[in-house]
N, C-alpha and C. Protein backbone atom coordinates (compact mmCIF):
# COMPACT_ATOMS: atom_id res chain seq x y z
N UNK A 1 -156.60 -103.23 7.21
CA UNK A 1 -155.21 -103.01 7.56
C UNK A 1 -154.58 -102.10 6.52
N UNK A 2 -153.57 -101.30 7.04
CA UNK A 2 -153.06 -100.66 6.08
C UNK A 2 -151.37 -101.45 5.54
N UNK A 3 -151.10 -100.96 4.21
CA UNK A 3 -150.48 -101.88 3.66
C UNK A 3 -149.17 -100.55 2.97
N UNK A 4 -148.35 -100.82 2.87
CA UNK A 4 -146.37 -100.03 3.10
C UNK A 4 -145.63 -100.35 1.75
N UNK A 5 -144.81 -99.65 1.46
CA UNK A 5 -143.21 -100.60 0.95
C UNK A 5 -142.26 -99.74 1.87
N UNK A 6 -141.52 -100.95 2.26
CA UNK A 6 -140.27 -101.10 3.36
C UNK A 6 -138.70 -100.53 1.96
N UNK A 7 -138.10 -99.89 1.86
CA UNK A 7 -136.79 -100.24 1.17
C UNK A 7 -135.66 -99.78 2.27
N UNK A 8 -134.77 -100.67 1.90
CA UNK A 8 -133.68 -100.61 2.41
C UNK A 8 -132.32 -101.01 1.69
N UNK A 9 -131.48 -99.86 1.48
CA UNK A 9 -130.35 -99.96 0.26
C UNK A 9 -129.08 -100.59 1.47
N UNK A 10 -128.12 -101.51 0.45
CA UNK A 10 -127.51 -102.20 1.07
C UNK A 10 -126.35 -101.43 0.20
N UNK A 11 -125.35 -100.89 0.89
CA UNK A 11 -123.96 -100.47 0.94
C UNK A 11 -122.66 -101.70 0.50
N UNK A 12 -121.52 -100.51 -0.32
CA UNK A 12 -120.12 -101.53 -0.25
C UNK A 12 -119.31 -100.81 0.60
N UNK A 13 -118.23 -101.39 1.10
CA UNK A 13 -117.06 -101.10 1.72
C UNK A 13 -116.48 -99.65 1.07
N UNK A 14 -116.85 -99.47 -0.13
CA UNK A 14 -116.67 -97.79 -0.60
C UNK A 14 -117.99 -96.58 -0.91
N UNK A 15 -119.19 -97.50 -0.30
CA UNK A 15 -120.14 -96.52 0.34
C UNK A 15 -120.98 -95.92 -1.61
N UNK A 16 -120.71 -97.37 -1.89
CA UNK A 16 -121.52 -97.14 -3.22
C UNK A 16 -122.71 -98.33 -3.18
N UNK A 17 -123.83 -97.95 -3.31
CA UNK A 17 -125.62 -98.64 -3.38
C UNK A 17 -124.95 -99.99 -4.06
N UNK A 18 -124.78 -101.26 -3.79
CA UNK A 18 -124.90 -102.29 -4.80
C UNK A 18 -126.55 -103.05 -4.38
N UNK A 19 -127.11 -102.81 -3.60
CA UNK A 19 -128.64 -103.18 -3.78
C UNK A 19 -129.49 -102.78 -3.31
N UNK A 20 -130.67 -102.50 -3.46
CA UNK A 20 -131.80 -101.77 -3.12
C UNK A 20 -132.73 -102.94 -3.35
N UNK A 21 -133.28 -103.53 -1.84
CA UNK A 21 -134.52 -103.99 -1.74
C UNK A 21 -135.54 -103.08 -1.12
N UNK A 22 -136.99 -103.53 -1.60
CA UNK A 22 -137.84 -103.51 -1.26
C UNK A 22 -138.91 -104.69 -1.09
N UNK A 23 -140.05 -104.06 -0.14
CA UNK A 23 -140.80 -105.27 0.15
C UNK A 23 -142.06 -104.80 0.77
N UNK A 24 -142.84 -105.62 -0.02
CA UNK A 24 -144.26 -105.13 0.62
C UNK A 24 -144.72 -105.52 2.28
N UNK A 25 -145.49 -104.47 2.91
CA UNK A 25 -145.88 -104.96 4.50
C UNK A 25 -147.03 -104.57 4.39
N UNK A 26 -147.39 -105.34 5.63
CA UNK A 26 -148.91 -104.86 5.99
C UNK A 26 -148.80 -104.31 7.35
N UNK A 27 -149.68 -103.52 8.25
CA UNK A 27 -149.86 -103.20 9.48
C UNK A 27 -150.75 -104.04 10.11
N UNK A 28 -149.84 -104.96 10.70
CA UNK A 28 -150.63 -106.24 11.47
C UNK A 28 -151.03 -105.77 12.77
N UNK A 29 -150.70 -104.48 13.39
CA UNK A 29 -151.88 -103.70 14.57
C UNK A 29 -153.05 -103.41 14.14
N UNK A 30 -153.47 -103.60 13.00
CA UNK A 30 -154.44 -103.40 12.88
C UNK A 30 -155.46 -104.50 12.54
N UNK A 31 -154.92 -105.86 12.43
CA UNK A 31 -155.34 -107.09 12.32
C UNK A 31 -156.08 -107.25 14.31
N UNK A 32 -157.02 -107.28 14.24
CA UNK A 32 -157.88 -107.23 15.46
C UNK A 32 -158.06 -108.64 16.34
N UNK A 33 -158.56 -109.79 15.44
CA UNK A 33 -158.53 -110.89 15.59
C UNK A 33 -158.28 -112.02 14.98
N UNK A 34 -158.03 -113.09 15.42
CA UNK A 34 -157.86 -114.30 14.37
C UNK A 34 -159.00 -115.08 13.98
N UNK A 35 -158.61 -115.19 13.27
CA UNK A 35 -160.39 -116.24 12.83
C UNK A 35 -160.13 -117.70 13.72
N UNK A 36 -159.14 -117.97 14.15
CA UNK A 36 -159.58 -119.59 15.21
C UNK A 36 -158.48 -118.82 15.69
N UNK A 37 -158.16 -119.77 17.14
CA UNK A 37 -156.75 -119.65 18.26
C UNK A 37 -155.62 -120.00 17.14
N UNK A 38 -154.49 -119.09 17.09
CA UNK A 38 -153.32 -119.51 16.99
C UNK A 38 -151.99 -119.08 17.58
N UNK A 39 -151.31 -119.90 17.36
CA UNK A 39 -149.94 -119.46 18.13
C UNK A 39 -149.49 -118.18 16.93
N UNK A 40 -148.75 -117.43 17.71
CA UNK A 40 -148.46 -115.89 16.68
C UNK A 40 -146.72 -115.98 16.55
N UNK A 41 -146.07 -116.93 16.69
CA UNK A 41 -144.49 -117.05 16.96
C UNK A 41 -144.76 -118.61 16.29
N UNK A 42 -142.99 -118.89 15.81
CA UNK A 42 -142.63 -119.79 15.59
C UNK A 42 -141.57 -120.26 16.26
N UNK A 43 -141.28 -121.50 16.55
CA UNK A 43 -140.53 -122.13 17.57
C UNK A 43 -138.93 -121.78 16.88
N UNK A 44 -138.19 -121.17 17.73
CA UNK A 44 -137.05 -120.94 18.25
C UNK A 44 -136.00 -122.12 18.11
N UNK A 45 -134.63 -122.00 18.01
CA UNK A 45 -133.73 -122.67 17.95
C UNK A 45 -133.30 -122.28 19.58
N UNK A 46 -133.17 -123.22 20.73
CA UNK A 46 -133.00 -122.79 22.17
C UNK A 46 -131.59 -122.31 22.07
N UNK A 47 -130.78 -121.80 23.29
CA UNK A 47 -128.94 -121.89 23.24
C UNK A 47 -128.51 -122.85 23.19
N UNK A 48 -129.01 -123.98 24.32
CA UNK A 48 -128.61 -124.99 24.76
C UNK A 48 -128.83 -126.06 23.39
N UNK A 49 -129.60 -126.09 22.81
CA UNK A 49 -129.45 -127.05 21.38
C UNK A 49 -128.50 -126.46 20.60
N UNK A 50 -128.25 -125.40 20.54
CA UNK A 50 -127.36 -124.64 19.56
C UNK A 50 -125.60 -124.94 20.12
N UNK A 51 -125.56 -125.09 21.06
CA UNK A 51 -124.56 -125.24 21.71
C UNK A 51 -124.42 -126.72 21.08
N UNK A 52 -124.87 -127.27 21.57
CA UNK A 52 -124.92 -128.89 21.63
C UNK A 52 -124.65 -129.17 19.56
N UNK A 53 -124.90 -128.36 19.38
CA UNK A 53 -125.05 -128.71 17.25
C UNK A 53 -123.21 -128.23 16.95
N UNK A 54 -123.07 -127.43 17.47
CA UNK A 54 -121.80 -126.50 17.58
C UNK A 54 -120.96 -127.49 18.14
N UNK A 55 -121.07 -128.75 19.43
CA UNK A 55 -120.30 -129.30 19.74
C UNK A 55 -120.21 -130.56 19.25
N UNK A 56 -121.63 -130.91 18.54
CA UNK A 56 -121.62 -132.29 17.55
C UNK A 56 -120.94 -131.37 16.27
N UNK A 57 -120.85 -131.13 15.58
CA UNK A 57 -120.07 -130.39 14.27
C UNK A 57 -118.34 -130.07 14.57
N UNK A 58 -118.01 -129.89 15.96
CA UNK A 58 -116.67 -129.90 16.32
C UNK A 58 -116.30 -131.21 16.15
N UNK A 59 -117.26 -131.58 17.02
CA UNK A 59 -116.43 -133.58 17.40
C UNK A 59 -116.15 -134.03 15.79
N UNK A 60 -117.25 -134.10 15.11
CA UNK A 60 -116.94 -134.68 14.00
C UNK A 60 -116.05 -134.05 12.75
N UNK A 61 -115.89 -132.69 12.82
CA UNK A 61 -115.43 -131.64 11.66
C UNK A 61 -116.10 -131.45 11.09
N UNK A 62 -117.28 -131.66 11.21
CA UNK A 62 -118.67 -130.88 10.40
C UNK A 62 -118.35 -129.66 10.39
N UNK A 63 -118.40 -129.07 8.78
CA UNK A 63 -118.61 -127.82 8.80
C UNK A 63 -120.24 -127.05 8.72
N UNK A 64 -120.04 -126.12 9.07
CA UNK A 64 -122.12 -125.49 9.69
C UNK A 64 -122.27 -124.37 8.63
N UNK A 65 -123.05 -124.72 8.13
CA UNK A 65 -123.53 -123.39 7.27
C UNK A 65 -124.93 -122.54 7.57
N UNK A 66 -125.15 -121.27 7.23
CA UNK A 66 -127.02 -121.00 7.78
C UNK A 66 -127.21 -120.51 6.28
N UNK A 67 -128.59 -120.33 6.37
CA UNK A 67 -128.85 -120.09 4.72
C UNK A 67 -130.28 -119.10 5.05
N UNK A 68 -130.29 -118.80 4.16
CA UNK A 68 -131.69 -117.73 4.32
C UNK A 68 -132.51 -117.81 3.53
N UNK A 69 -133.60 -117.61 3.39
CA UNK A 69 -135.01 -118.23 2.52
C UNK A 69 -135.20 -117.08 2.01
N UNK A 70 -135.07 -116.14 0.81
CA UNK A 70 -135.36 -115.13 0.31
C UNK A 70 -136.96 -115.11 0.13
N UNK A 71 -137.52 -113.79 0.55
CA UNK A 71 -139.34 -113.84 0.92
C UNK A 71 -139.88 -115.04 1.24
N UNK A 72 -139.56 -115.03 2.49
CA UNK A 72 -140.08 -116.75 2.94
C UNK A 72 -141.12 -116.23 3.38
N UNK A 73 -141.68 -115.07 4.14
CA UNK A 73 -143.09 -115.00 4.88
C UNK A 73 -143.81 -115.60 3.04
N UNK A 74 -144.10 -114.60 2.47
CA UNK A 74 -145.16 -114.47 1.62
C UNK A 74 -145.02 -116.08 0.24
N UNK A 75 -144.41 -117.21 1.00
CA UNK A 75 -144.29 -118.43 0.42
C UNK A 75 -145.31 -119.07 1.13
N UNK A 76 -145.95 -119.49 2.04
CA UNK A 76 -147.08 -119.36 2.72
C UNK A 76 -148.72 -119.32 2.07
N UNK A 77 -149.84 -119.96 1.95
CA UNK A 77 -150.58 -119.56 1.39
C UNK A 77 -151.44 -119.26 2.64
N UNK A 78 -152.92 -118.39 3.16
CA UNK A 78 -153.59 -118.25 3.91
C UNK A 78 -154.38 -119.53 3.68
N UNK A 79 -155.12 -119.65 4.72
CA UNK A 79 -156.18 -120.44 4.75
C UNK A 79 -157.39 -120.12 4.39
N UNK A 80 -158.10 -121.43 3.77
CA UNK A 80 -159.63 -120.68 2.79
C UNK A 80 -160.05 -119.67 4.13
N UNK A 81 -160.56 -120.28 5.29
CA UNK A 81 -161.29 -119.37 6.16
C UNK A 81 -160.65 -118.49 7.08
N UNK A 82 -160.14 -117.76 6.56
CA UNK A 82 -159.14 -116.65 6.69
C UNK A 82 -159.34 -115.72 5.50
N UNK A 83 -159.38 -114.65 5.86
CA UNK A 83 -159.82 -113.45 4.70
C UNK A 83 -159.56 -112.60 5.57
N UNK A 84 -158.44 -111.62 4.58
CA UNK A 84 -157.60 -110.43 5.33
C UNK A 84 -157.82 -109.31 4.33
N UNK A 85 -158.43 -108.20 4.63
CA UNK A 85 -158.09 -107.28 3.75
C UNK A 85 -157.22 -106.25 4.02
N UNK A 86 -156.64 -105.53 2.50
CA UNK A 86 -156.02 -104.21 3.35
C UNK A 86 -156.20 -103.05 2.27
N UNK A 87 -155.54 -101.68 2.60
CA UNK A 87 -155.90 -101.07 1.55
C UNK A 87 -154.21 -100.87 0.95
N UNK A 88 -154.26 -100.69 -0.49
CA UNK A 88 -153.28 -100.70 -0.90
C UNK A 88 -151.85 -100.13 -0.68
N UNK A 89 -150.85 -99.87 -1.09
CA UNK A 89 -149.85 -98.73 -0.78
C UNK A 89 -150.19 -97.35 -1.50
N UNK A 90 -149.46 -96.34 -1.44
CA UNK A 90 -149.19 -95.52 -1.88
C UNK A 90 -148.86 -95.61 -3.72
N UNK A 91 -149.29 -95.30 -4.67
CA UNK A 91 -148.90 -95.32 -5.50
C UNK A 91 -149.30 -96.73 -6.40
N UNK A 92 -150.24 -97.45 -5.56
CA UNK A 92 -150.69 -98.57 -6.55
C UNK A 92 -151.32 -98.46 -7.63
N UNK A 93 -151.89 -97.47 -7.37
CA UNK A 93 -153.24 -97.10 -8.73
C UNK A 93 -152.36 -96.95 -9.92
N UNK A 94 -151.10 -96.54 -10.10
CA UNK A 94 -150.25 -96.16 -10.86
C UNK A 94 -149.66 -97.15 -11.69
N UNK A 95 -149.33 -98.20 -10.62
CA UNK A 95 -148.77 -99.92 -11.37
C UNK A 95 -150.09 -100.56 -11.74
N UNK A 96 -151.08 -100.21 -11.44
CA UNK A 96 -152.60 -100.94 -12.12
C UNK A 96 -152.79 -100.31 -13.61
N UNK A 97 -152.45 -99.02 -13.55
CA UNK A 97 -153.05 -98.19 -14.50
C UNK A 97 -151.48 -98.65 -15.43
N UNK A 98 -150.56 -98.52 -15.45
CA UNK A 98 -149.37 -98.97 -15.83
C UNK A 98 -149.38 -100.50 -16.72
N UNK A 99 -150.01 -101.33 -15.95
CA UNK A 99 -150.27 -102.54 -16.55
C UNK A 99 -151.27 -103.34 -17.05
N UNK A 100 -152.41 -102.02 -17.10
CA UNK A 100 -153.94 -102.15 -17.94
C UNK A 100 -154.75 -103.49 -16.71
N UNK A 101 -154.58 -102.77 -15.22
CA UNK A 101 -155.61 -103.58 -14.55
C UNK A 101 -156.14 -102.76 -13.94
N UNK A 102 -157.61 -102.90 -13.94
CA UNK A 102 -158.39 -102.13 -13.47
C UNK A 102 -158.90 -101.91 -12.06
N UNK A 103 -158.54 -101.23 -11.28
CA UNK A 103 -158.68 -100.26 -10.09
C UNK A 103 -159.16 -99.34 -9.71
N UNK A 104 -160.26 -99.18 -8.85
CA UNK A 104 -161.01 -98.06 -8.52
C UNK A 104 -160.55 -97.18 -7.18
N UNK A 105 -160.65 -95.95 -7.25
CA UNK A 105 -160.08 -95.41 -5.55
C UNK A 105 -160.89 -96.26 -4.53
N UNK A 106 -160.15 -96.17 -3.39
CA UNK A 106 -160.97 -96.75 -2.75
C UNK A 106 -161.43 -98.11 -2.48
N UNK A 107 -160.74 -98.66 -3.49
CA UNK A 107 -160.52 -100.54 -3.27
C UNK A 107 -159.74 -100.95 -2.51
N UNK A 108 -160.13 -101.69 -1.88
CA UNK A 108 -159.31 -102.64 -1.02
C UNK A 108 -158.86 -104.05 -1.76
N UNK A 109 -157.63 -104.74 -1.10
CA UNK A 109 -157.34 -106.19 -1.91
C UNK A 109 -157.34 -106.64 -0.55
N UNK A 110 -157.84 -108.27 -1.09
CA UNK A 110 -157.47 -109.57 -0.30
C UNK A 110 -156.04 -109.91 -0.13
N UNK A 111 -155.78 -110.84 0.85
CA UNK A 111 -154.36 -111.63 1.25
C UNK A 111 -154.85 -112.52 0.39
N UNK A 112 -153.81 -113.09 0.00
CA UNK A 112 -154.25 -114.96 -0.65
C UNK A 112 -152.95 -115.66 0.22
N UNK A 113 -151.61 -114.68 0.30
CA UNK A 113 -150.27 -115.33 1.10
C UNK A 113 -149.97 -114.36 2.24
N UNK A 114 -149.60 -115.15 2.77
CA UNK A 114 -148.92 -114.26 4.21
C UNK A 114 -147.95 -113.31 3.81
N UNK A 115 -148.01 -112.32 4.71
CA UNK A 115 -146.72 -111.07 4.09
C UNK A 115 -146.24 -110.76 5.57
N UNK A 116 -145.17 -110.18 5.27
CA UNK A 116 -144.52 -109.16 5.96
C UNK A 116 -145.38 -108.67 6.89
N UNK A 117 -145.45 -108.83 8.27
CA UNK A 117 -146.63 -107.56 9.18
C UNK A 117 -147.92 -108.40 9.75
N UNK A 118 -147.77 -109.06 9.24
CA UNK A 118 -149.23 -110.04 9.55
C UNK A 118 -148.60 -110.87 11.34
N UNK A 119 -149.21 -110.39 11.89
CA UNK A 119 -149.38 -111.06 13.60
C UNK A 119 -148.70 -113.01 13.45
N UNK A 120 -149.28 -113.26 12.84
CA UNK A 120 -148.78 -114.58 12.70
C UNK A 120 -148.00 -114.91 11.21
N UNK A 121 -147.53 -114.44 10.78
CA UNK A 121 -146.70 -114.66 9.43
C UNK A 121 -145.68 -115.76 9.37
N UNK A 122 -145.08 -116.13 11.03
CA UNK A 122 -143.66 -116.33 11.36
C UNK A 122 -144.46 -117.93 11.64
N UNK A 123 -145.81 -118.02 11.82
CA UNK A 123 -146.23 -119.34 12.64
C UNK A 123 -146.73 -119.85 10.88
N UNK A 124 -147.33 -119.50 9.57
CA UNK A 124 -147.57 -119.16 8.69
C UNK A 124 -146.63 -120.22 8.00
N UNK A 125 -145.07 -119.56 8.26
CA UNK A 125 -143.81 -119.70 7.65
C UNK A 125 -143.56 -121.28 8.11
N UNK A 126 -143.25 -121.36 9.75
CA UNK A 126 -143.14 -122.69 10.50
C UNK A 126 -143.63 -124.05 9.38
N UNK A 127 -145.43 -123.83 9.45
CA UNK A 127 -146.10 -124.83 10.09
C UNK A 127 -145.88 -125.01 8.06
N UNK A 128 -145.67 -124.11 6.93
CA UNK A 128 -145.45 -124.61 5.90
C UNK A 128 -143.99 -125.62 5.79
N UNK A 129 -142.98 -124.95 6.21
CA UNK A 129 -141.61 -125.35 6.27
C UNK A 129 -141.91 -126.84 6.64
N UNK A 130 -142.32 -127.19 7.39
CA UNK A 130 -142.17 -128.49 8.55
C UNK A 130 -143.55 -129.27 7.88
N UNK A 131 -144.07 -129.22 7.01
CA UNK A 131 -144.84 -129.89 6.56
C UNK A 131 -144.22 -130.90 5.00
């Protein structure tokens, strides 16, 4: 699989950068098969429950908050029998050579955690969360 950095700079109301993320991906079209059956999605919040949470939180004055899991795919570990390779990004050899680890052209790395791009990342995410 081939492997990216995504950035995307986040704007103020006067059109000045206050953050610049980035984030590593992989090209999960190119992930062919799974090593056993799995579901590739994670279960959904329906309308109709959402409705129903919205009208238990009225009745009572519950106030509702949502929250967001900063890099939640790659919190996730793979499974031993699961082995994903990919080839690096652009410019890795540079942060290897940068931080005295040794890298040859032409190497590929293993997954050890789910990332960004991976076909099932989102089922990955689920089945850790709910455990």
């Amino acid at each position: 699989m081939q492997s990216f950095m995504l950035q995307s700079n986040k704007y103020d109301e006067h059109g000045n950068m206050k953050l610049c993320k980035a984030r590593h991906v992989v090209d999960g079209r190119g992930q062919d098969k799974y090593p056993y059956d799995i579901d590739t999605y994670a279960p959904n919040l329906q309308k109709e429950s959402f409705r129903f949470l919205c009208w238990v939180a009225a009745q009572f004055r519950l106030a509702m908050m949502s929250e967001d899991v900063v890099q939640a795919f790659t919190i996730p570990t793979l499974n031993s029998n699961e082995v994903y390779h990919f080839w690096p990004p652009k410019g890795f050899h540079l942060l290897c050579k940068e931080r005295g680890i040794p890298f040859k052209p032409g190497q590929v790395l293993q997954l050890l955690a789910a990332l960004y791009g991976l076909k099932n990342a989102s089922h990955y995410w689920n089945t850790e969360f709910t455990q």
